[in-house]
C-alpha atoms as a PDB file:
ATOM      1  CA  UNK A   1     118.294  89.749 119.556  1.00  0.00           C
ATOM      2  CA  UNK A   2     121.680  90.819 118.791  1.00  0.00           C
ATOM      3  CA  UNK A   3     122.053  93.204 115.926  1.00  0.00           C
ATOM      4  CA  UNK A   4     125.276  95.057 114.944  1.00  0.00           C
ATOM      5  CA  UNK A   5     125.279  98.252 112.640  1.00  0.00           C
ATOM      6  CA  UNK A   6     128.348  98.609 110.009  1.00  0.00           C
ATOM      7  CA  UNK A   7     129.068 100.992 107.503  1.00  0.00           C
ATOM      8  CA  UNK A   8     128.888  99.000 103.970  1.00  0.00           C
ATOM      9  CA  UNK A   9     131.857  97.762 102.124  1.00  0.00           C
ATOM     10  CA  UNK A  10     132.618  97.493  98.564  1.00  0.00           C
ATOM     11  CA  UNK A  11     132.929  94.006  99.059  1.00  0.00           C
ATOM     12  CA  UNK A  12     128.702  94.437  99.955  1.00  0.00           C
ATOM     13  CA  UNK A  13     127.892  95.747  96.670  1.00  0.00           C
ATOM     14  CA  UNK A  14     126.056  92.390  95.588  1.00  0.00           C
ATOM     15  CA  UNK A  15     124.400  92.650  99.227  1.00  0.00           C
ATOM     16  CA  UNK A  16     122.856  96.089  98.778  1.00  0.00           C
ATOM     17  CA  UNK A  17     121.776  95.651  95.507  1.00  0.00           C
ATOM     18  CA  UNK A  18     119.715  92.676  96.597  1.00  0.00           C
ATOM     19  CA  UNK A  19     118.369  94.445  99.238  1.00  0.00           C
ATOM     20  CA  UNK A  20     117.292  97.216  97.125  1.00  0.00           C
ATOM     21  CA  UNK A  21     115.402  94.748  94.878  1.00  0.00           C
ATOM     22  CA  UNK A  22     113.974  93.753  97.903  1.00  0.00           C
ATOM     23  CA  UNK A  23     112.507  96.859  99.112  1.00  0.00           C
ATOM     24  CA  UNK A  24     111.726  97.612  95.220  1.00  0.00           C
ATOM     25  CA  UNK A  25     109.230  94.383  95.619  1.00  0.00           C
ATOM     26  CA  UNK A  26     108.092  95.749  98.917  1.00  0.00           C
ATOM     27  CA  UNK A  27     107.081  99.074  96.996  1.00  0.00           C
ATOM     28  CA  UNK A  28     105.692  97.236  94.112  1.00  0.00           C
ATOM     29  CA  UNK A  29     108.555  98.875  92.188  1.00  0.00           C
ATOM     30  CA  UNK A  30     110.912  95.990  90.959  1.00  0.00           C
ATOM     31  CA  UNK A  31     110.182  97.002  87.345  1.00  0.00           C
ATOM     32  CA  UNK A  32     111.967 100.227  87.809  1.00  0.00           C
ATOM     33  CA  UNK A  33     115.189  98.789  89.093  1.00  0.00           C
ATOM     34  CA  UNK A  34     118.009  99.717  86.682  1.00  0.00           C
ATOM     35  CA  UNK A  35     120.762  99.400  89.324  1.00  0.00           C
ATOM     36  CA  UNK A  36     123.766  97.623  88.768  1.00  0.00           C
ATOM     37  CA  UNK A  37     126.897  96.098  90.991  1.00  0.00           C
ATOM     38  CA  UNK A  38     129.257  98.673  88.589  1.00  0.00           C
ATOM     39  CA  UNK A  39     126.909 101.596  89.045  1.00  0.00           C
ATOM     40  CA  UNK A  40     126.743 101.194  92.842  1.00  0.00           C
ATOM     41  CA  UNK A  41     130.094 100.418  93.120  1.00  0.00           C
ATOM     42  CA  UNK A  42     131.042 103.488  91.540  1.00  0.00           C
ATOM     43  CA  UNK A  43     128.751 105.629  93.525  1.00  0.00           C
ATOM     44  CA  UNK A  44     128.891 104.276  96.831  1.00  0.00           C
ATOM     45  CA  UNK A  45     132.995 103.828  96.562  1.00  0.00           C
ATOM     46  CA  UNK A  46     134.711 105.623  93.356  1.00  0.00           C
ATOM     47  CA  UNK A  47     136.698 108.481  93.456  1.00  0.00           C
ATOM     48  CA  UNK A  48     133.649 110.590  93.973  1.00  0.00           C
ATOM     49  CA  UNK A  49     131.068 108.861  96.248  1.00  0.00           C
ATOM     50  CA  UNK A  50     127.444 109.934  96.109  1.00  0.00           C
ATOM     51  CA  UNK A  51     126.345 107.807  99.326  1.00  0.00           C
ATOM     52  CA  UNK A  52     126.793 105.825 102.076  1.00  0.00           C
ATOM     53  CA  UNK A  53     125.076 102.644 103.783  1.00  0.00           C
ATOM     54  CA  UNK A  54     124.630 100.732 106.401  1.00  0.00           C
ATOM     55  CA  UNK A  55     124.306  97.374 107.198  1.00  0.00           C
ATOM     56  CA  UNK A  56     122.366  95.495 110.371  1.00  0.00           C
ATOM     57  CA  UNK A  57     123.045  92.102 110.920  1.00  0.00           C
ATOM     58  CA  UNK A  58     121.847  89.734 113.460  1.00  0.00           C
ATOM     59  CA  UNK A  59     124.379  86.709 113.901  1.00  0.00           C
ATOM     60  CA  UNK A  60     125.949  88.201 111.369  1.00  0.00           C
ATOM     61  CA  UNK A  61     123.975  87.531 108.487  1.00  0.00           C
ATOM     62  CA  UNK A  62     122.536  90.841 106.740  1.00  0.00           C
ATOM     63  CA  UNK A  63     118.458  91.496 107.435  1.00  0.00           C
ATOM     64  CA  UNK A  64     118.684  95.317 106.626  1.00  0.00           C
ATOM     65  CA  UNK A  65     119.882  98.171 105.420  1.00  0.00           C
ATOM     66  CA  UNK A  66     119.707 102.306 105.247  1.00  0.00           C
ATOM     67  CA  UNK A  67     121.517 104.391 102.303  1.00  0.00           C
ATOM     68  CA  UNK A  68     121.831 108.270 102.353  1.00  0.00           C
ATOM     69  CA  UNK A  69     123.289 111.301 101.692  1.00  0.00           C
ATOM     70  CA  UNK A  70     124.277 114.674 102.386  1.00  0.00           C
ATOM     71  CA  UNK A  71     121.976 117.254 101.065  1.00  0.00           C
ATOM     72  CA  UNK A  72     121.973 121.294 102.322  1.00  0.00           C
ATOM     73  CA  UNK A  73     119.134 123.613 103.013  1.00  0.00           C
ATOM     74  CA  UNK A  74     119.835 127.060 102.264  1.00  0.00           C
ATOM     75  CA  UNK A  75     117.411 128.217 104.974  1.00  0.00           C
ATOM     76  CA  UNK A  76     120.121 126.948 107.244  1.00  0.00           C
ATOM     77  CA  UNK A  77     123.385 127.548 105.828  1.00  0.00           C
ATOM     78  CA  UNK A  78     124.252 123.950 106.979  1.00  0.00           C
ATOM     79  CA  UNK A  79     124.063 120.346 105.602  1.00  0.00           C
ATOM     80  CA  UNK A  80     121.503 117.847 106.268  1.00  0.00           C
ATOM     81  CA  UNK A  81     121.263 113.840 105.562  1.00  0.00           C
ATOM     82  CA  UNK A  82     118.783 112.296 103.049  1.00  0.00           C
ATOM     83  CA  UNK A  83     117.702 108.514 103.977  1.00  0.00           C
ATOM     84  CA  UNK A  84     117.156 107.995 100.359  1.00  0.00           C
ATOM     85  CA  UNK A  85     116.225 103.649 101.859  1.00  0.00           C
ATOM     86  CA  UNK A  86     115.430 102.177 104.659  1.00  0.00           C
ATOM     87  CA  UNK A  87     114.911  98.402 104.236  1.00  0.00           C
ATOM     88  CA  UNK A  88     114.341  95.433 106.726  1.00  0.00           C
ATOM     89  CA  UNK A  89     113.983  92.309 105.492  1.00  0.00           C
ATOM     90  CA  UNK A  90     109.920  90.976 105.854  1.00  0.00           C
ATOM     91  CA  UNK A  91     110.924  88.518 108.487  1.00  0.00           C
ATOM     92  CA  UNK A  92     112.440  91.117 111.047  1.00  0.00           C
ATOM     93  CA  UNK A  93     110.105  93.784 110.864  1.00  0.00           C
ATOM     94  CA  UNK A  94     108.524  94.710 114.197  1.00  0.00           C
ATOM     95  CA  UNK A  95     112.265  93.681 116.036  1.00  0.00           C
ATOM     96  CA  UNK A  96     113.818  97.432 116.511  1.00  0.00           C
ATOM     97  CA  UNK A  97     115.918  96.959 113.651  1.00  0.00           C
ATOM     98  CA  UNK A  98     114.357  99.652 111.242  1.00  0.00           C
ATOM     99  CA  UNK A  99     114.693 101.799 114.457  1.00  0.00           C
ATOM    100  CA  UNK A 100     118.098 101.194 115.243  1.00  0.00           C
ATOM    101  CA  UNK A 101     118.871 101.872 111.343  1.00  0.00           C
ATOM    102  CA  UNK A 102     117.782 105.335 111.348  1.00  0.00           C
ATOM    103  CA  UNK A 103     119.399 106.136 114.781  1.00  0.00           C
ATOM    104  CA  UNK A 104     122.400 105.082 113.602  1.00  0.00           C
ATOM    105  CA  UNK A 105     121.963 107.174 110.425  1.00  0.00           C
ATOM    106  CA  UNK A 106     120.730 109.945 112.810  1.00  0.00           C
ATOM    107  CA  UNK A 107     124.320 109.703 114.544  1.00  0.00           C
ATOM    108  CA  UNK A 108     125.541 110.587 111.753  1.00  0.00           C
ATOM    109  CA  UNK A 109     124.076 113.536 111.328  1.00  0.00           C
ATOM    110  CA  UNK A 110     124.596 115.145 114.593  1.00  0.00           C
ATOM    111  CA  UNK A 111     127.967 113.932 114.428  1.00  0.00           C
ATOM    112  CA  UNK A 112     128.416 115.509 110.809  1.00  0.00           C
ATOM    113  CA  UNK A 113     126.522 118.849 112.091  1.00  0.00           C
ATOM    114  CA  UNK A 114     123.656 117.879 110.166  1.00  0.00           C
ATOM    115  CA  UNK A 115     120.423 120.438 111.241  1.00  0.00           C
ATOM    116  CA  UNK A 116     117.951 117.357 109.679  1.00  0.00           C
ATOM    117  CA  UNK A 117     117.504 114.316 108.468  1.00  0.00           C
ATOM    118  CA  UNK A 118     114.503 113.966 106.019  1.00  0.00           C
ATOM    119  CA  UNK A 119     112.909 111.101 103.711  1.00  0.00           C
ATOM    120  CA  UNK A 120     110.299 110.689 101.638  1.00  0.00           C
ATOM    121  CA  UNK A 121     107.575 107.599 102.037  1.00  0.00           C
ATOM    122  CA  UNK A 122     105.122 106.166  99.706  1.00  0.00           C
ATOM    123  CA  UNK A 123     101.621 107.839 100.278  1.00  0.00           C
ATOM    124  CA  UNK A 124     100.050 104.663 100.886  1.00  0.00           C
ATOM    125  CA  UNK A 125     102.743 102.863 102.580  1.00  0.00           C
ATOM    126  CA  UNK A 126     100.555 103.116 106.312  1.00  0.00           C
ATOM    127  CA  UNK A 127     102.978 100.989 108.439  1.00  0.00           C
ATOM    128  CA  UNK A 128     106.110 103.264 107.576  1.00  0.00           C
ATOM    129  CA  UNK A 129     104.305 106.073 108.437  1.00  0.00           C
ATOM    130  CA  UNK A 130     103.024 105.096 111.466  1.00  0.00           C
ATOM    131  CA  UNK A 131     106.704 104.090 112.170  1.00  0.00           C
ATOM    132  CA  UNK A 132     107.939 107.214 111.327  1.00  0.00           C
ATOM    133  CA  UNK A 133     105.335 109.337 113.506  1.00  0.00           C
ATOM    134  CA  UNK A 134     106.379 107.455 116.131  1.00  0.00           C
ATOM    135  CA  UNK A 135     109.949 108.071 116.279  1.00  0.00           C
ATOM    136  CA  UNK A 136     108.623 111.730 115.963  1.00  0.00           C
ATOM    137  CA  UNK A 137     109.121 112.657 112.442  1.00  0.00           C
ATOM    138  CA  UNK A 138     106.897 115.415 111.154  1.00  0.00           C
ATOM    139  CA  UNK A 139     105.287 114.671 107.425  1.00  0.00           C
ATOM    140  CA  UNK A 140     105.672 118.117 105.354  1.00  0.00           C
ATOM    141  CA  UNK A 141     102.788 118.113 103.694  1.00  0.00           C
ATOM    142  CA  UNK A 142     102.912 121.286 101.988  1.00  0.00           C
ATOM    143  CA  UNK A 143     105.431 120.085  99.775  1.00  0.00           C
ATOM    144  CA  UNK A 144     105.020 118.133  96.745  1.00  0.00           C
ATOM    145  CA  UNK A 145     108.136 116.245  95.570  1.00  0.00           C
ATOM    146  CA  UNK A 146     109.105 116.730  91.619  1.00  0.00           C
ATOM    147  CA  UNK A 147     111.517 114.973  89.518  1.00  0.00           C
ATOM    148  CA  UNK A 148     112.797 115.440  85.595  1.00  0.00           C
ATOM    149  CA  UNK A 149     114.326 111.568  84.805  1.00  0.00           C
ATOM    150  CA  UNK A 150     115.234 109.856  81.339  1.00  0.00           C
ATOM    151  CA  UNK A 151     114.469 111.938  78.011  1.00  0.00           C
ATOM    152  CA  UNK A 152     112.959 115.424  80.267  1.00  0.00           C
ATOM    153  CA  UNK A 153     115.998 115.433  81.890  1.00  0.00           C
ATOM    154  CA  UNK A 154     117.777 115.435  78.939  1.00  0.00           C
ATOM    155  CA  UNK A 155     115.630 117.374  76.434  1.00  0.00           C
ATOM    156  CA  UNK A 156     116.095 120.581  79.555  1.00  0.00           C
ATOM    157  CA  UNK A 157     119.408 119.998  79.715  1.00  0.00           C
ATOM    158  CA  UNK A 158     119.900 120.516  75.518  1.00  0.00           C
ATOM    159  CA  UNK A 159     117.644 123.477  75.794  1.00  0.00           C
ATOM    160  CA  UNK A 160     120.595 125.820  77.926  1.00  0.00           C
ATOM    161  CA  UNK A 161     122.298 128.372  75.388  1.00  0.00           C
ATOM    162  CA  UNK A 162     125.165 127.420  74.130  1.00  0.00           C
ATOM    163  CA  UNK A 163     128.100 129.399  75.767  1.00  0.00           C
ATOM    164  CA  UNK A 164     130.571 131.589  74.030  1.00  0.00           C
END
C-alpha cells in the first residue's frame, strides 16, 4: 500500500474537521465537538496559526490524519511538539499508517530542534497504548493532566486585579 504524507491545506479544512468528528466517535466524544470550518481555518491558517496537520492518503484519497503543535519545557530551555490527534480511519488501522503519521510528525521535531514529542491517550483506549509502547513511548504516569474550560476559565480570568 502506497501512502503519501502532506502537510494540510486550507483548502482541507472541511477534510480535517470530518476527521476530527471521526476520531470524536472513536472516543465516544462527538457530543463535545464545537469545531467549526471558520474556527479551524483561522487557527490552522490565519495570521497567527496555532497548529499544523497532516494528511495520509492512499491513492490519494484521505484515510488519516495527525495535528500538533509546538509547546516548550522549561526543564529544557527548548521547544517540543504536542500531537494534540492522531486519527486513522477504522478501515486502515493495523496498515502502518498511524505509524508513518507520527514519524512524520516526529521529523518534524528533530528537524525543528524539538527535545520531545508528547501526547496524551484515553486511559482506557488499550489498542493506542499498546501502539504507542511499541514505537517506544514512555506513559508519565506521575502526572495528572488538568484543564480550566468554559465558565472556570472565565470566572479565573475576571478574578486578576484590575491594573492601574
Amino acid at each position: 500500500m502506497s501512502v503519501a504524507v502532506r502537510p494540510a491545506t486550507a483548502a482541507d479544512v472541511p477534510l480535517v474537521l470530518d476527521l476530527i468528528r471521526g476520531l470524536a466517535e472513536y472516543e465516544r466524544l462527538a457530543h463535545e465537538v464545537r469545531a467549526t470550518e471558520d474556527g479551524l481555518r483561522d487557527a490552522l491558517f490565519g495570521p497567527q496559526p496555532g497548529a499544523e496537520a497532516l494528511i495520509a492518503e492512499v491513492h490519494g484519497a484521505p484515510v488519516g490524519f495527525a495535528l500538533f503543535f509546538h509547546n516548550f519545557s522549561t526543564f529544557l530551555g527548548r521547544r517540543g511538539l504536542y500531537l494534540e490527534d492522531l486519527f486513522v480511519r477504522p478501515e486502515y488501522r493495523g496498515t502502518g499508517i498511524g505509524r508513518r503519521l507520527l514519524a512524520e510528525v516526529a521529523a518534524l521535531a528533530v528537524a525543528r530542534g524539538c527535545q520531545r514529542l508528547e501526547w496524551s491517550v484515553l486511559k482506557w483506549n488499550a489498542p493506542a497504548i499498546g501502539f504507542y509502547r511499541a514505537l517506544g513511548a514512555v506513559p508519565l504516569d506521575e502526572w495528572t493532566t488538568f484543564r480550566l474550560a468554559g465558565d472556570t476559565l472565565a470566572t479565573l480570568a475576571a478574578a486578576r486585579p484590575a491594573t492601574p
